[in-house]
C-alpha atoms as a PDB file:
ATOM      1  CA  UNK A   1     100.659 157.602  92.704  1.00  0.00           C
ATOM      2  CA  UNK A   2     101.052 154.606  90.739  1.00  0.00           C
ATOM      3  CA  UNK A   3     103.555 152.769  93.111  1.00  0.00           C
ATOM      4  CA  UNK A   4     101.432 153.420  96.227  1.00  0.00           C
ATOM      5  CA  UNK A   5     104.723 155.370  97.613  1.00  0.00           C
ATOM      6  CA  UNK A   6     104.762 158.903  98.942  1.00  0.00           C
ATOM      7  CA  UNK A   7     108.281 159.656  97.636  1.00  0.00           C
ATOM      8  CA  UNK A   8     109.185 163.631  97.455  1.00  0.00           C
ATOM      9  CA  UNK A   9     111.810 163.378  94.631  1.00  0.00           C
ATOM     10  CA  UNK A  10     112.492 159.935  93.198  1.00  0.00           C
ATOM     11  CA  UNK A  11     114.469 161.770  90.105  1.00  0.00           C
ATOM     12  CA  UNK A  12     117.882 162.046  92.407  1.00  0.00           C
ATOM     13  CA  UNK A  13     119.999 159.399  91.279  1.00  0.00           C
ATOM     14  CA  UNK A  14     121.086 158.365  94.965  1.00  0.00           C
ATOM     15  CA  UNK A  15     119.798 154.658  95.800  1.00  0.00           C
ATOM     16  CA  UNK A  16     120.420 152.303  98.009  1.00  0.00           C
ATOM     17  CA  UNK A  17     119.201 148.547  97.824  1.00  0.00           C
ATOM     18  CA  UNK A  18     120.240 145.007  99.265  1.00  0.00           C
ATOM     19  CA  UNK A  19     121.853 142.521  96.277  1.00  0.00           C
ATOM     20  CA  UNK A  20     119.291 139.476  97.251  1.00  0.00           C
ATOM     21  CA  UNK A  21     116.814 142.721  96.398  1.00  0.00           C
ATOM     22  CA  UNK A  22     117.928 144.278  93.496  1.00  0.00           C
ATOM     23  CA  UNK A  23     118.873 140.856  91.965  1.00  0.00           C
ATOM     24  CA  UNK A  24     115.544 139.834  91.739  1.00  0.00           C
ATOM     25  CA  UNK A  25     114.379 142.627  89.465  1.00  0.00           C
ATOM     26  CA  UNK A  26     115.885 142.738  85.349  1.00  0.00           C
ATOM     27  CA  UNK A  27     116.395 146.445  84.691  1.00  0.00           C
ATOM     28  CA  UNK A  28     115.314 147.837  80.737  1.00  0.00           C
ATOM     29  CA  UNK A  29     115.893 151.157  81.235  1.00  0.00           C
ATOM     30  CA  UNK A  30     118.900 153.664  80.405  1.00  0.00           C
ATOM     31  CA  UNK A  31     119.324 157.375  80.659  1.00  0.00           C
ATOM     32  CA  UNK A  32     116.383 158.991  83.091  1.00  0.00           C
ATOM     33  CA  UNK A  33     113.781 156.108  82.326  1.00  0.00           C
ATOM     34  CA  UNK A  34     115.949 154.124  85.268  1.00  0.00           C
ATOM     35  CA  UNK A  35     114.813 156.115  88.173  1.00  0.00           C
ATOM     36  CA  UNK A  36     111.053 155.059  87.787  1.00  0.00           C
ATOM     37  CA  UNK A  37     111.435 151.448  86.418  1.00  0.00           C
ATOM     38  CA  UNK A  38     113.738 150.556  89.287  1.00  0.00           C
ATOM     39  CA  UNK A  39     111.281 152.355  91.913  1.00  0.00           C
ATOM     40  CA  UNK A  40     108.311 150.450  90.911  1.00  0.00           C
ATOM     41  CA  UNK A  41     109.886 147.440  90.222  1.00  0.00           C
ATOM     42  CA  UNK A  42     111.343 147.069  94.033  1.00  0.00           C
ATOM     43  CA  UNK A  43     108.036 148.259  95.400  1.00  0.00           C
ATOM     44  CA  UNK A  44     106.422 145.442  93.684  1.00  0.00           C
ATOM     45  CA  UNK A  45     108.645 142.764  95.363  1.00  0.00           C
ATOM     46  CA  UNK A  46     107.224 140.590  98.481  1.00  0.00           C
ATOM     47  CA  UNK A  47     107.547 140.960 100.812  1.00  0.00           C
ATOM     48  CA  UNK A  48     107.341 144.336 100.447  1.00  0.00           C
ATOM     49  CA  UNK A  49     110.328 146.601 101.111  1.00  0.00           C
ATOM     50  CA  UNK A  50     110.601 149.461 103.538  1.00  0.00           C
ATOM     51  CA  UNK A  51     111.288 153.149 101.522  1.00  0.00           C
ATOM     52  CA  UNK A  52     113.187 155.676 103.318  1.00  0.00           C
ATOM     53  CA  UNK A  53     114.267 158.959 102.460  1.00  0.00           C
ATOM     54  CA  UNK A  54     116.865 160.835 103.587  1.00  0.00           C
ATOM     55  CA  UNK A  55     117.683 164.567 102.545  1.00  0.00           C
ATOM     56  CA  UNK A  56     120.092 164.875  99.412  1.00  0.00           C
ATOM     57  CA  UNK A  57     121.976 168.620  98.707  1.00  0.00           C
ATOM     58  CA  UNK A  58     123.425 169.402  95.456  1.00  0.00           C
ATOM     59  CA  UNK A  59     124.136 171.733  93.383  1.00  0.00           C
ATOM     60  CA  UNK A  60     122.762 171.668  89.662  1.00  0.00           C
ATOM     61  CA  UNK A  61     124.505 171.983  86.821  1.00  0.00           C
ATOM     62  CA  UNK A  62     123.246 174.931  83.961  1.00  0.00           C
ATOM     63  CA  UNK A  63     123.639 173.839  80.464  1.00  0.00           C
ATOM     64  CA  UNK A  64     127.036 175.681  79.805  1.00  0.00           C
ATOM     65  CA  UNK A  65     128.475 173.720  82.568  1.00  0.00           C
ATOM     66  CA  UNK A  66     127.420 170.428  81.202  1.00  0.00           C
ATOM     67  CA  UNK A  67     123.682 169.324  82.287  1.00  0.00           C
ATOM     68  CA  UNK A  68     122.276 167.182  79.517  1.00  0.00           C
ATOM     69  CA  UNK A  69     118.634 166.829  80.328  1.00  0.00           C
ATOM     70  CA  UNK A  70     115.954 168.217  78.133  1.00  0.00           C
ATOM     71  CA  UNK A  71     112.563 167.882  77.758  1.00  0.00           C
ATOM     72  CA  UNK A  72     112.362 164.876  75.601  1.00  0.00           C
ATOM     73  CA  UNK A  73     113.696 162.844  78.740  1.00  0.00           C
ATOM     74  CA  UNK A  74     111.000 164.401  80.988  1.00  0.00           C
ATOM     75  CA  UNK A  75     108.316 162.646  78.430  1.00  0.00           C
ATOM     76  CA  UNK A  76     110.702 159.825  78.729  1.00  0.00           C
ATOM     77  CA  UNK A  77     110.471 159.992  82.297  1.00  0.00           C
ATOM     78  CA  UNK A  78     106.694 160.218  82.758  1.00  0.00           C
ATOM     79  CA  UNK A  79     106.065 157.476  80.035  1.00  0.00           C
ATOM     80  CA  UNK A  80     108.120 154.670  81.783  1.00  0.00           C
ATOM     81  CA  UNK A  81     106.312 155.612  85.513  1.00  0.00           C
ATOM     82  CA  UNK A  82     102.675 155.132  83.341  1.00  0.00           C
ATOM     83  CA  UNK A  83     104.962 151.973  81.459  1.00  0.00           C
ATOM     84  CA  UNK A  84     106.322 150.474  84.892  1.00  0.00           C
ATOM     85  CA  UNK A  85     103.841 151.470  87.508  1.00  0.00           C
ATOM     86  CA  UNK A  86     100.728 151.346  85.697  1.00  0.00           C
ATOM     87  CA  UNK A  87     100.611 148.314  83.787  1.00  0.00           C
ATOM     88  CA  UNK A  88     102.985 145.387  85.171  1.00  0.00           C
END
């Protein structure tokens, strides 16, 4: 909503950008507050970029196997797409 994108699942960790693109932008974020800096950041550039999506499979990990996210980087999450989408 705050980007102006219709993206189904931005949380994926599969992106692909052009350098002269991506070198234009200064990335802050670490951990799971990347995905939505970097998405709003590169929908802010002019001209404006084209988004598509393309269909990603995978299997998720369960905690005993090794998956690290926890709630705390789900309020992570939301606060840097209010932080980076909202208000720059």
């Amino acid at each position: 909503m705050v980007t102006n994108l219709n993206l189904t699942d931005m949380e994926t960790c599969y992106k692909v950008f052009r350098r002269d693109r991506i070198d234009q932008i200064e990335i802050k974020e670490d951990r799971f507050g990347f995905e939505p800096e970097i998405t709003a950041k590169i929908s802010r550039l002019q001209p404006r970029p084209r988004f598509f999506e393309v269909g990603v499979s995978y299997y998720g990990w369960t905690y005993a196997e090794g998956k690290k996210i926890t709630w705390r980087d789900g309020l992570r999450a939301i606060y840097c797409i209010i932080r980076y989408g909202a208000f720059q």
